[in-house]
C-alpha atoms as a PDB file:
ATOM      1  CA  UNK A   1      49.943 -10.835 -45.286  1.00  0.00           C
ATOM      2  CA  UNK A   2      49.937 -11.126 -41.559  1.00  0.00           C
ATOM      3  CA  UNK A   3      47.543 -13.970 -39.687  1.00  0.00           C
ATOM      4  CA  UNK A   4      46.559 -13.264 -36.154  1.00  0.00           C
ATOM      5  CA  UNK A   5      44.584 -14.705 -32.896  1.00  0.00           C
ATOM      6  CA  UNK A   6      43.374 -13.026 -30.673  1.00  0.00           C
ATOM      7  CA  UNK A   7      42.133 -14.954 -27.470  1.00  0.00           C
ATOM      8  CA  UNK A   8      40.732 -17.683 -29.775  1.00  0.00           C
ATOM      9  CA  UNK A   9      38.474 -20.099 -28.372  1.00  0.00           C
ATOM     10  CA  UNK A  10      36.437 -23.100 -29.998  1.00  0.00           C
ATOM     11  CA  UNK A  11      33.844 -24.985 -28.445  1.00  0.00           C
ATOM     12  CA  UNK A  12      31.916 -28.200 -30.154  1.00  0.00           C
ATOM     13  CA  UNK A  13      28.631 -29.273 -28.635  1.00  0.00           C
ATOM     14  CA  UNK A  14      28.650 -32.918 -28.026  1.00  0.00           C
ATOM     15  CA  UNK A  15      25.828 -35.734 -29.043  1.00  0.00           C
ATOM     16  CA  UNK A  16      24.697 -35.429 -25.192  1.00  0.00           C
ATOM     17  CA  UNK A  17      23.855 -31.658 -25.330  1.00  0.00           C
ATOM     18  CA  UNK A  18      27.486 -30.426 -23.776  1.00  0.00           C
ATOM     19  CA  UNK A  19      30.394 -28.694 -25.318  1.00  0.00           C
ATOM     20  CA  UNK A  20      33.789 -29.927 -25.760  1.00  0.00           C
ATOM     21  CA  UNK A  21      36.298 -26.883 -25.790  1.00  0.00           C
ATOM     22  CA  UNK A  22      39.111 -27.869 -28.339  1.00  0.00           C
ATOM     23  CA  UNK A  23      41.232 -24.796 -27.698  1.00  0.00           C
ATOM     24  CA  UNK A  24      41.478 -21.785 -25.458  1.00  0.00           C
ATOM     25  CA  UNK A  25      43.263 -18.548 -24.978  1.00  0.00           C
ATOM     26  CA  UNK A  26      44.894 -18.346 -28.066  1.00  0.00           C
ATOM     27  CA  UNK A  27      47.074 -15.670 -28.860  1.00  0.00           C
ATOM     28  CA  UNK A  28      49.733 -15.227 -31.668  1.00  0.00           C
ATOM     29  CA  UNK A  29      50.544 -13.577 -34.697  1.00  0.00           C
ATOM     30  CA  UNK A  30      52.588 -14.637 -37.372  1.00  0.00           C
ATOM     31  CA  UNK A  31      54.194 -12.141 -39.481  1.00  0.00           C
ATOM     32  CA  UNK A  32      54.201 -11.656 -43.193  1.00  0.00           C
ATOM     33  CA  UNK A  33      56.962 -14.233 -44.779  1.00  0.00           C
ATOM     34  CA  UNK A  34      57.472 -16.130 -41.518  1.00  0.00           C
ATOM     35  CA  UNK A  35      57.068 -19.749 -40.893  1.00  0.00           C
ATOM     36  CA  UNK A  36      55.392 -20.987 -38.058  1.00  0.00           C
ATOM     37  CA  UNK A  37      55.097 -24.085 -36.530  1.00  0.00           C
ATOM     38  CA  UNK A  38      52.720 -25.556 -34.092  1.00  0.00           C
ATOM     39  CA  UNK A  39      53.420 -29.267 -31.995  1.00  0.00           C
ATOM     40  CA  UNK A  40      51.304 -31.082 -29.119  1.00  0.00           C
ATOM     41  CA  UNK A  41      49.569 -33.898 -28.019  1.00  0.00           C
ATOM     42  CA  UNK A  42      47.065 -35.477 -30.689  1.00  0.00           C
ATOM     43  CA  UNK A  43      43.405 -34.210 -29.760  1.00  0.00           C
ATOM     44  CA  UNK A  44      45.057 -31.066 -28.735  1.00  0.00           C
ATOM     45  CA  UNK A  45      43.302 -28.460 -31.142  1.00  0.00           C
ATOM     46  CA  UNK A  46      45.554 -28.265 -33.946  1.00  0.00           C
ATOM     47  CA  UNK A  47      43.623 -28.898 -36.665  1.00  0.00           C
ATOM     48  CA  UNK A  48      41.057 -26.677 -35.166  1.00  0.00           C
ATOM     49  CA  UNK A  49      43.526 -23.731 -35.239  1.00  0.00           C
ATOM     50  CA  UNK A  50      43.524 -24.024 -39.379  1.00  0.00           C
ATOM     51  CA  UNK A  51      40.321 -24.925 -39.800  1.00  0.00           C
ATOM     52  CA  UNK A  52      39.088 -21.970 -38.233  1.00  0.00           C
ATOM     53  CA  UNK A  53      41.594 -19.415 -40.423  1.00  0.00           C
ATOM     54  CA  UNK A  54      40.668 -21.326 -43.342  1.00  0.00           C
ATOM     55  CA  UNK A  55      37.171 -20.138 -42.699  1.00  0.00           C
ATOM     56  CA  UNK A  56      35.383 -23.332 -42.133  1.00  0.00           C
ATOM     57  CA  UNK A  57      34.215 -22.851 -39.064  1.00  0.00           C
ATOM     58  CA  UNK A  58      33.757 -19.307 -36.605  1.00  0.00           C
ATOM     59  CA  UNK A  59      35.638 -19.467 -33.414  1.00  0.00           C
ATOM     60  CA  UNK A  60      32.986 -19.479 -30.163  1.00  0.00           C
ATOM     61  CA  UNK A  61      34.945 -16.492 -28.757  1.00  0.00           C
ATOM     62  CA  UNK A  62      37.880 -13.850 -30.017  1.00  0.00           C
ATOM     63  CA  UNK A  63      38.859 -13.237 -33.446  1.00  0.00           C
ATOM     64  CA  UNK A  64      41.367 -14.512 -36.377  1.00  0.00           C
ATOM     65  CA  UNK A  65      42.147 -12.142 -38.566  1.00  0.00           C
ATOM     66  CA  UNK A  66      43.918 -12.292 -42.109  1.00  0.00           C
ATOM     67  CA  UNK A  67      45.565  -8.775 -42.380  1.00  0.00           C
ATOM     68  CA  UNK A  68      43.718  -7.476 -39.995  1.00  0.00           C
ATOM     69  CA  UNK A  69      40.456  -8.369 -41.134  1.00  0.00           C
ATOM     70  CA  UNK A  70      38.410 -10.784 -39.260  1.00  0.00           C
ATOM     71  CA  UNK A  71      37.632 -14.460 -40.949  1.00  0.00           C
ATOM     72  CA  UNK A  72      34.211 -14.666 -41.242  1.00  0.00           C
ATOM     73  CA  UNK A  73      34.606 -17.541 -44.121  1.00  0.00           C
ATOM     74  CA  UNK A  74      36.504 -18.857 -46.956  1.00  0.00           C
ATOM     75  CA  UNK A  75      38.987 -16.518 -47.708  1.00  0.00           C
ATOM     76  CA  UNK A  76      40.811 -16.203 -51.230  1.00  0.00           C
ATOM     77  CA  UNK A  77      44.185 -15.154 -50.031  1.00  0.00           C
ATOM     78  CA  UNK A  78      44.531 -18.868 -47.560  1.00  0.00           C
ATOM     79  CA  UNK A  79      45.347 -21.834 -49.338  1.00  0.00           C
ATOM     80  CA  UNK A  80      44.553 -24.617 -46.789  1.00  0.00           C
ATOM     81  CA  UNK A  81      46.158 -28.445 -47.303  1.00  0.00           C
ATOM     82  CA  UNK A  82      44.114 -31.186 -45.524  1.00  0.00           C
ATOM     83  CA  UNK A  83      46.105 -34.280 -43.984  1.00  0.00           C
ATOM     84  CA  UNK A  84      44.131 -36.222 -46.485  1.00  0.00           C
ATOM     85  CA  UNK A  85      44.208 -35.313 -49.972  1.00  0.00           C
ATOM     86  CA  UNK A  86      40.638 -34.968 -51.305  1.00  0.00           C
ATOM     87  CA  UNK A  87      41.537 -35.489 -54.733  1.00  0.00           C
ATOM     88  CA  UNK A  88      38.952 -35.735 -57.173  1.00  0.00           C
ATOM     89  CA  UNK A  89      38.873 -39.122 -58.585  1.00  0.00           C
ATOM     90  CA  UNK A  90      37.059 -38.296 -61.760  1.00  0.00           C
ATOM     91  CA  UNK A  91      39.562 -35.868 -62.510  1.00  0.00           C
ATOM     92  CA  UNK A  92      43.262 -36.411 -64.334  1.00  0.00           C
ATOM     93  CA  UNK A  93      45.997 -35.363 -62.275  1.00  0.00           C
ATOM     94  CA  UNK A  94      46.314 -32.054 -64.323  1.00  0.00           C
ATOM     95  CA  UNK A  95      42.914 -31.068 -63.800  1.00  0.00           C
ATOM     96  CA  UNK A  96      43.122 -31.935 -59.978  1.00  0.00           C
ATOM     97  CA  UNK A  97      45.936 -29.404 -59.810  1.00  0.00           C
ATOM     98  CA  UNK A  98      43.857 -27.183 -62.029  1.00  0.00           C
ATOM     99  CA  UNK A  99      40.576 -27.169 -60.093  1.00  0.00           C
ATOM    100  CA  UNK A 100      41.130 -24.477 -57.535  1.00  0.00           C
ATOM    101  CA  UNK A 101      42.474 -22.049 -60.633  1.00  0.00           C
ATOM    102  CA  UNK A 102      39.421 -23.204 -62.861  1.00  0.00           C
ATOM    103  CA  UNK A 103      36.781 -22.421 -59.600  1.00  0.00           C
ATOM    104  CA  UNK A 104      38.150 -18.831 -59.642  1.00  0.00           C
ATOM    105  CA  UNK A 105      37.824 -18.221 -63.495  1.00  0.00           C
ATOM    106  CA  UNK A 106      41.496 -18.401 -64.129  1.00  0.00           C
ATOM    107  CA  UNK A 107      41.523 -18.518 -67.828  1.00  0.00           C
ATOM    108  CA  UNK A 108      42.780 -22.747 -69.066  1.00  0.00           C
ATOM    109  CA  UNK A 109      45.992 -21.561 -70.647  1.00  0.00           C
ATOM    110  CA  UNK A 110      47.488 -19.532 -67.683  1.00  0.00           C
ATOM    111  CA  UNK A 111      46.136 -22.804 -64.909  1.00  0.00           C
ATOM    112  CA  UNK A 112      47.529 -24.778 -67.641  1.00  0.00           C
ATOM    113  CA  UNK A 113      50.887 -23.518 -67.254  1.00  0.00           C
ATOM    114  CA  UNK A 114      51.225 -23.101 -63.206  1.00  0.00           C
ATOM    115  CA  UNK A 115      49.548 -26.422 -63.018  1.00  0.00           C
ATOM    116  CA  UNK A 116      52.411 -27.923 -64.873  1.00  0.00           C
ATOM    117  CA  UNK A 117      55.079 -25.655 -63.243  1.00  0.00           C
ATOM    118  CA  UNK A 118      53.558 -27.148 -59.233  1.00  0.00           C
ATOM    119  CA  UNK A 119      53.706 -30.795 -60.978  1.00  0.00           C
ATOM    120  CA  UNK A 120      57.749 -30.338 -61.965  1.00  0.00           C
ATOM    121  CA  UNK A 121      58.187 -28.824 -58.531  1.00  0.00           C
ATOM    122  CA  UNK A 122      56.603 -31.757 -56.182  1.00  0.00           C
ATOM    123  CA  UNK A 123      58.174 -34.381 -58.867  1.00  0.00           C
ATOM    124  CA  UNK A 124      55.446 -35.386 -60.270  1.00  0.00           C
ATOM    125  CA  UNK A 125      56.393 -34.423 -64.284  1.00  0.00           C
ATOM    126  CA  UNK A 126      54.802 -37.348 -66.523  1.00  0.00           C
ATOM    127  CA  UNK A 127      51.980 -38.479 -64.333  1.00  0.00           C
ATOM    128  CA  UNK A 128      49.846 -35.224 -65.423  1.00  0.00           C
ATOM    129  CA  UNK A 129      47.832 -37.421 -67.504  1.00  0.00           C
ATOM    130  CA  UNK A 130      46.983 -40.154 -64.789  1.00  0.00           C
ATOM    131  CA  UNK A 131      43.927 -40.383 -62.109  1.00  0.00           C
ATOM    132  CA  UNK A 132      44.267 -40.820 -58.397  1.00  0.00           C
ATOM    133  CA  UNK A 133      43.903 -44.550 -58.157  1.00  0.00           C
ATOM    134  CA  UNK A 134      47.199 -44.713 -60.443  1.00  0.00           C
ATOM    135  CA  UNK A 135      48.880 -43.151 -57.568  1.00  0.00           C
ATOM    136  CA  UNK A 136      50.696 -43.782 -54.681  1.00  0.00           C
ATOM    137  CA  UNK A 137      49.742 -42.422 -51.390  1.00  0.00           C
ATOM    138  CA  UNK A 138      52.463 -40.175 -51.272  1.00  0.00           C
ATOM    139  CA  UNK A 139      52.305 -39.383 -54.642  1.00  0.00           C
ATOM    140  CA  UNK A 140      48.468 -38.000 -54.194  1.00  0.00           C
ATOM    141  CA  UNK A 141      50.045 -36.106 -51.012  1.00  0.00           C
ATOM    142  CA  UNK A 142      52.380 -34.555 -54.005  1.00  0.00           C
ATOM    143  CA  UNK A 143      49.790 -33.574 -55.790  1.00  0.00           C
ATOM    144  CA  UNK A 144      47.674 -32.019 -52.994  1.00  0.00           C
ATOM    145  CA  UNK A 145      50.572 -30.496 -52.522  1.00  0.00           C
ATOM    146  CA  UNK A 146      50.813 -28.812 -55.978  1.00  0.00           C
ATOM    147  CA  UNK A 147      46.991 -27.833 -56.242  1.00  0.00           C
ATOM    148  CA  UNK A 148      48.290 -25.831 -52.897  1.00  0.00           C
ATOM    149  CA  UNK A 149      50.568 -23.828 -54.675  1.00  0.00           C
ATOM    150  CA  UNK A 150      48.628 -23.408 -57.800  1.00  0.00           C
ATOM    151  CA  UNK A 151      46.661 -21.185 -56.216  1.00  0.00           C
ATOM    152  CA  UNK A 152      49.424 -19.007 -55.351  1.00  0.00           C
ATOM    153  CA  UNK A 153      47.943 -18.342 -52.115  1.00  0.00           C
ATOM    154  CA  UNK A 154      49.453 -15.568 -49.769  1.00  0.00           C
ATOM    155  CA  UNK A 155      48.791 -17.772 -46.723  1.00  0.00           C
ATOM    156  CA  UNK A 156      49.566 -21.121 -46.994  1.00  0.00           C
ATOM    157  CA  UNK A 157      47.676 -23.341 -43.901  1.00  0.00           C
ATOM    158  CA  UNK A 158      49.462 -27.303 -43.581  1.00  0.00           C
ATOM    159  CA  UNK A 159      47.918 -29.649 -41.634  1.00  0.00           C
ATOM    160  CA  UNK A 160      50.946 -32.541 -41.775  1.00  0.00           C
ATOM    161  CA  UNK A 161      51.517 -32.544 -45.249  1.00  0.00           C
ATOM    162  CA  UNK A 162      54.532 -34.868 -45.664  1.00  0.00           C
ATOM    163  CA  UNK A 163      53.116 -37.484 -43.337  1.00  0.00           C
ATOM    164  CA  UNK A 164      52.413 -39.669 -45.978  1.00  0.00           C
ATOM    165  CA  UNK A 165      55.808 -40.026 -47.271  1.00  0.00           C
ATOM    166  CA  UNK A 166      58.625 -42.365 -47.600  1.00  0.00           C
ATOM    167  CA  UNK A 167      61.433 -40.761 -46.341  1.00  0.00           C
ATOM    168  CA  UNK A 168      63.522 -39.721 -49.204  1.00  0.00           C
ATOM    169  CA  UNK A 169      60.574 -38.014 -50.966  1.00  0.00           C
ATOM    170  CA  UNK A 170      59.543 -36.171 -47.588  1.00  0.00           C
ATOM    171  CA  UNK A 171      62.805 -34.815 -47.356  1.00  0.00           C
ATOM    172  CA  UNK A 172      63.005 -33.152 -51.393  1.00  0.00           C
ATOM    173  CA  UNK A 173      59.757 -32.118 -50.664  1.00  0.00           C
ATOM    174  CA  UNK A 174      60.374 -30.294 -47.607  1.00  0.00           C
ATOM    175  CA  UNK A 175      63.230 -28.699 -49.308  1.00  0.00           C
ATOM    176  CA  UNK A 176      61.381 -27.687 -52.303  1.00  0.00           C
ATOM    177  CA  UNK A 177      58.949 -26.254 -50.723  1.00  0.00           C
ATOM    178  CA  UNK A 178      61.170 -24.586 -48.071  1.00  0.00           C
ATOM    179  CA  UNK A 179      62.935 -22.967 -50.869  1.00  0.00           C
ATOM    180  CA  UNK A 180      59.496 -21.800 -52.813  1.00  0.00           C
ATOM    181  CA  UNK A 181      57.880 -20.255 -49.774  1.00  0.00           C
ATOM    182  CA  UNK A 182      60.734 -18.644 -48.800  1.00  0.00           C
ATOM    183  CA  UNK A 183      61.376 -16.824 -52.191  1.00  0.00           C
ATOM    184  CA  UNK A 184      57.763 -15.919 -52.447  1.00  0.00           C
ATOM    185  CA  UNK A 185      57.969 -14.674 -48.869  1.00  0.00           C
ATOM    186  CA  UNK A 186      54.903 -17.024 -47.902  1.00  0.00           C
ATOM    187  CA  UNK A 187      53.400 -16.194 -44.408  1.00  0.00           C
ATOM    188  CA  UNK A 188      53.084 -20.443 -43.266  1.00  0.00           C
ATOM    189  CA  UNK A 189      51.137 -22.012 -40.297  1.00  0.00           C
ATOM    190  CA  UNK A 190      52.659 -25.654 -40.022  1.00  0.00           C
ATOM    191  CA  UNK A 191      50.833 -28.495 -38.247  1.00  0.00           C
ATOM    192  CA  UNK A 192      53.001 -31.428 -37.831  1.00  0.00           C
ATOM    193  CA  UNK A 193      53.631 -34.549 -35.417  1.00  0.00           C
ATOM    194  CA  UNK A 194      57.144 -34.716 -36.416  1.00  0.00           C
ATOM    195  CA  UNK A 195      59.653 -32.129 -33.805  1.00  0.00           C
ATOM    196  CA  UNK A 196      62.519 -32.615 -36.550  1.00  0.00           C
ATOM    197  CA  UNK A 197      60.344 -31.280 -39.361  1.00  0.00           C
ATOM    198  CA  UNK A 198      59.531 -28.376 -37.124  1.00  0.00           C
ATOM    199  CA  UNK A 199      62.678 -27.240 -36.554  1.00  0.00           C
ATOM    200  CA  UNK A 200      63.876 -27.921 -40.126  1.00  0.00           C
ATOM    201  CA  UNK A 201      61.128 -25.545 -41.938  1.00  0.00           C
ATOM    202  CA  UNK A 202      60.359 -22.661 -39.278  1.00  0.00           C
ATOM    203  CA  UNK A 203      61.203 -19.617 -37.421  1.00  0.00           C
ATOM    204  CA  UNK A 204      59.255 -20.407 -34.500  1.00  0.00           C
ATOM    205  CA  UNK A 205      57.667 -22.788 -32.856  1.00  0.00           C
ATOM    206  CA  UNK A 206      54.788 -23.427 -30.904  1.00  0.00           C
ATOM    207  CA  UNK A 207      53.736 -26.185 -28.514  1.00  0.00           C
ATOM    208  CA  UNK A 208      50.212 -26.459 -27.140  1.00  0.00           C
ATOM    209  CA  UNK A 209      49.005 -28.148 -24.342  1.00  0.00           C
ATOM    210  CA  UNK A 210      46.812 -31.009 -24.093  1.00  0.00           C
ATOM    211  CA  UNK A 211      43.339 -30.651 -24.732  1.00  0.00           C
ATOM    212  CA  UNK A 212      42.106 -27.877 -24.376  1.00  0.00           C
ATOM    213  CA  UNK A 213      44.872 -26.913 -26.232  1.00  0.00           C
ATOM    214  CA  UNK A 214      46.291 -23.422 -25.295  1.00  0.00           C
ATOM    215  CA  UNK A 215      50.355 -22.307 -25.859  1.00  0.00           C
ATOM    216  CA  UNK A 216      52.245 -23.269 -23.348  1.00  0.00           C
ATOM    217  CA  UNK A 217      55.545 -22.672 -24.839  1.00  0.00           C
ATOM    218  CA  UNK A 218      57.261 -20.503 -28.180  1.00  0.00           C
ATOM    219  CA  UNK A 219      60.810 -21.364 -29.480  1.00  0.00           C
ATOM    220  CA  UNK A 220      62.394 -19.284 -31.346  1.00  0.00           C
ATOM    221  CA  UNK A 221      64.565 -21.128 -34.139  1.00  0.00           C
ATOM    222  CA  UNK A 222      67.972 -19.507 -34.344  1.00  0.00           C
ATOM    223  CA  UNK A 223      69.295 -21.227 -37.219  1.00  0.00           C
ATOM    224  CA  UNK A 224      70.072 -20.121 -41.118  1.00  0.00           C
ATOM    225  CA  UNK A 225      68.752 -22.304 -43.686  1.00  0.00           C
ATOM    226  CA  UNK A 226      65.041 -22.028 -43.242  1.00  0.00           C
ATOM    227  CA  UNK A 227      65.062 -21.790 -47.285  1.00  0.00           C
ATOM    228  CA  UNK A 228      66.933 -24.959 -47.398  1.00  0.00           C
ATOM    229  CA  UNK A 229      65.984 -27.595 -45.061  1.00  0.00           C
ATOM    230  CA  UNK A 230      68.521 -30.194 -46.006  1.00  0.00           C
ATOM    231  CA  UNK A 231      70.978 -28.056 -45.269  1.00  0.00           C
ATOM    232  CA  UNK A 232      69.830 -27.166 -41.764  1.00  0.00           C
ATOM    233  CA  UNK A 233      69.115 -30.522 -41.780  1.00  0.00           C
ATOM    234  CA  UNK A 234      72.798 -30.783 -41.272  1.00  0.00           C
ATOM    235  CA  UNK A 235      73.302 -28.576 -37.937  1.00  0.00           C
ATOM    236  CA  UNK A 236      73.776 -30.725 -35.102  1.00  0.00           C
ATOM    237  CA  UNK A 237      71.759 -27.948 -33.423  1.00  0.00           C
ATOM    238  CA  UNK A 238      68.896 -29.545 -34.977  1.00  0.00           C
ATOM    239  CA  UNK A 239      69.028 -32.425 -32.633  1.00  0.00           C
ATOM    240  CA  UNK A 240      68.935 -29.932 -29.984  1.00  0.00           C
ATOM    241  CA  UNK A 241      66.036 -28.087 -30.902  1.00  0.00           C
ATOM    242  CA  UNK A 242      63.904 -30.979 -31.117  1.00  0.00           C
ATOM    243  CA  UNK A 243      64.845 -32.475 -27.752  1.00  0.00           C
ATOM    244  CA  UNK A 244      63.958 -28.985 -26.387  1.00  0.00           C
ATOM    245  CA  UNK A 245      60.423 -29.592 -27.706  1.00  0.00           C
ATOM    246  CA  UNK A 246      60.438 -33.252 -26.834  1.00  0.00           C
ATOM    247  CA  UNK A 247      60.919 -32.181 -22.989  1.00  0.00           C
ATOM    248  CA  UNK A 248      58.285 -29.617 -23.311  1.00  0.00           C
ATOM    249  CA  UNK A 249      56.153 -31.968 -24.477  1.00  0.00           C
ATOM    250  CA  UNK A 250      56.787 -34.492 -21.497  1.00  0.00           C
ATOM    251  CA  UNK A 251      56.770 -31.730 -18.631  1.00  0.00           C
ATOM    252  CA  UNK A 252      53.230 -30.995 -20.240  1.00  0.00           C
ATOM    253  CA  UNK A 253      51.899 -34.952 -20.072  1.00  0.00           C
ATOM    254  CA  UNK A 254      53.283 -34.877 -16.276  1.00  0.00           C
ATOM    255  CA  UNK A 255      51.610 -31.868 -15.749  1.00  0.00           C
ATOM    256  CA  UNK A 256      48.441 -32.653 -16.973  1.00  0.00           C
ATOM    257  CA  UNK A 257      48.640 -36.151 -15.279  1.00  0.00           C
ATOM    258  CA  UNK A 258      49.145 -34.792 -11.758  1.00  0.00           C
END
């Protein structure tokens, strides 16, 4: 499935009766299969961007549309991971990874076994049995992460999902689940802080301007390995990319500062 915005805006009203306009003039569309990815300045409207094809909130003016149909709410075919996990803390590991399956009437044995199969794949085999506040941080990122894919979702929305983690586990995980989307020929919209990770797991990228964020920039990532970011990791291209985006992101502070 295809996602697309067309001249997206979002406005918030403020405590003193005004609005705050997060982003503006949005435009893209990201293909069925590919990975995106979208950088800028913190405040900038990225989080806005997801939250608004995740269905939680209506943008003030254009459209998002999930193979070409409009959003107008929670939509079954987007999985959407938050920065923070949300786990429940009532709820075993298992059945954390298990809830999204259970709300849609997926029958126990069948969430039983892809609940078990997302565990193996973010490494977290043998802690099905525990509860959140047994868990590392970046362990309860891992098992966000596998109540994600549990879903099987043909949209998969990340809001900087490997932020939490050290760096060994951030980079199996990136690889594992560059590998898994790119089998399953996910369509991917990828929030992240980190220009290295950008380049490592996408086709393209976008950068965004400060608040109000709009795109002021697309990069195009010509490198193989998208299903294997380790070894892309590699490419001393890499390092290129993500000065590219680090300049962008400078020429768009001076700009906004002058």
């Amino acid at each position: 499935m295809a996602l697309e915005y067309r001249g997206v805006r979002k406005e918030f009203h403020t405590a003193k009766g005004g609005a705050l306009t997060a982003v503006k003039d949005i435009t893209f569309r990201v293909e069925e299969g590919e990975f995106v990815a979208v950088v800028g300045p913190s405040g900038c409207g990225k989080s806005t961007l997801l939250s608004m094809t995740a269905g939680l909130y209506q943008p003030t003016a254009g459209e998002v549309l999930v193979s070409n149909e409009p959003v107008t709410g929670p939509n079954a075919h987007v999985g959407f991971m938050l920065q923070k996990d949300l786990l429940l803390p009532w709820r075993s590991i298992l059945a954390n990874i298990e809830f999204g399956l259970e709300a849609r009437g997926v029958p126990r044995a069948i969430r039983r076994e892809r609940a078990m199969r997302e565990l193996a794949h973010c490494h977290l085999a043998g802690f099905e049995n525990h509860y959140p506040y047994q868990l590392s941080g970046g362990m309860r990122q891992r098992a966000a992460l596998a109540r994600t894919l549990a879903i099987d979702p043909e949209i998969i929305l990340l809001d900087e999902p490997f932020s939490a983690l050290d760096a060994q586990t951030k980079l199996l995980l990136q690889n594992s689940f560059g590998k898994t989307i790119a089998a399953a020929k996910k369509t991917t919209l990828l929030i992240t802080h980190d220009l290295s990770e950008a380049v490592l797991m996408s086709d393209r990228i976008l950068i965004l301007s400060e608040r109000p964020g709009t795109i002021v920039a697309e990069i195009r990532v010509d490198l193989p390995h998208r299903d294997e970011p380790l070894k892309r990791r590699l490419m001393p291209e890499v390092g290129q990319y993500a000065a590219q985006l680090f300049q962008h992101l400078k020429l768009e502070e001076k700009a906004d500062a002058a």
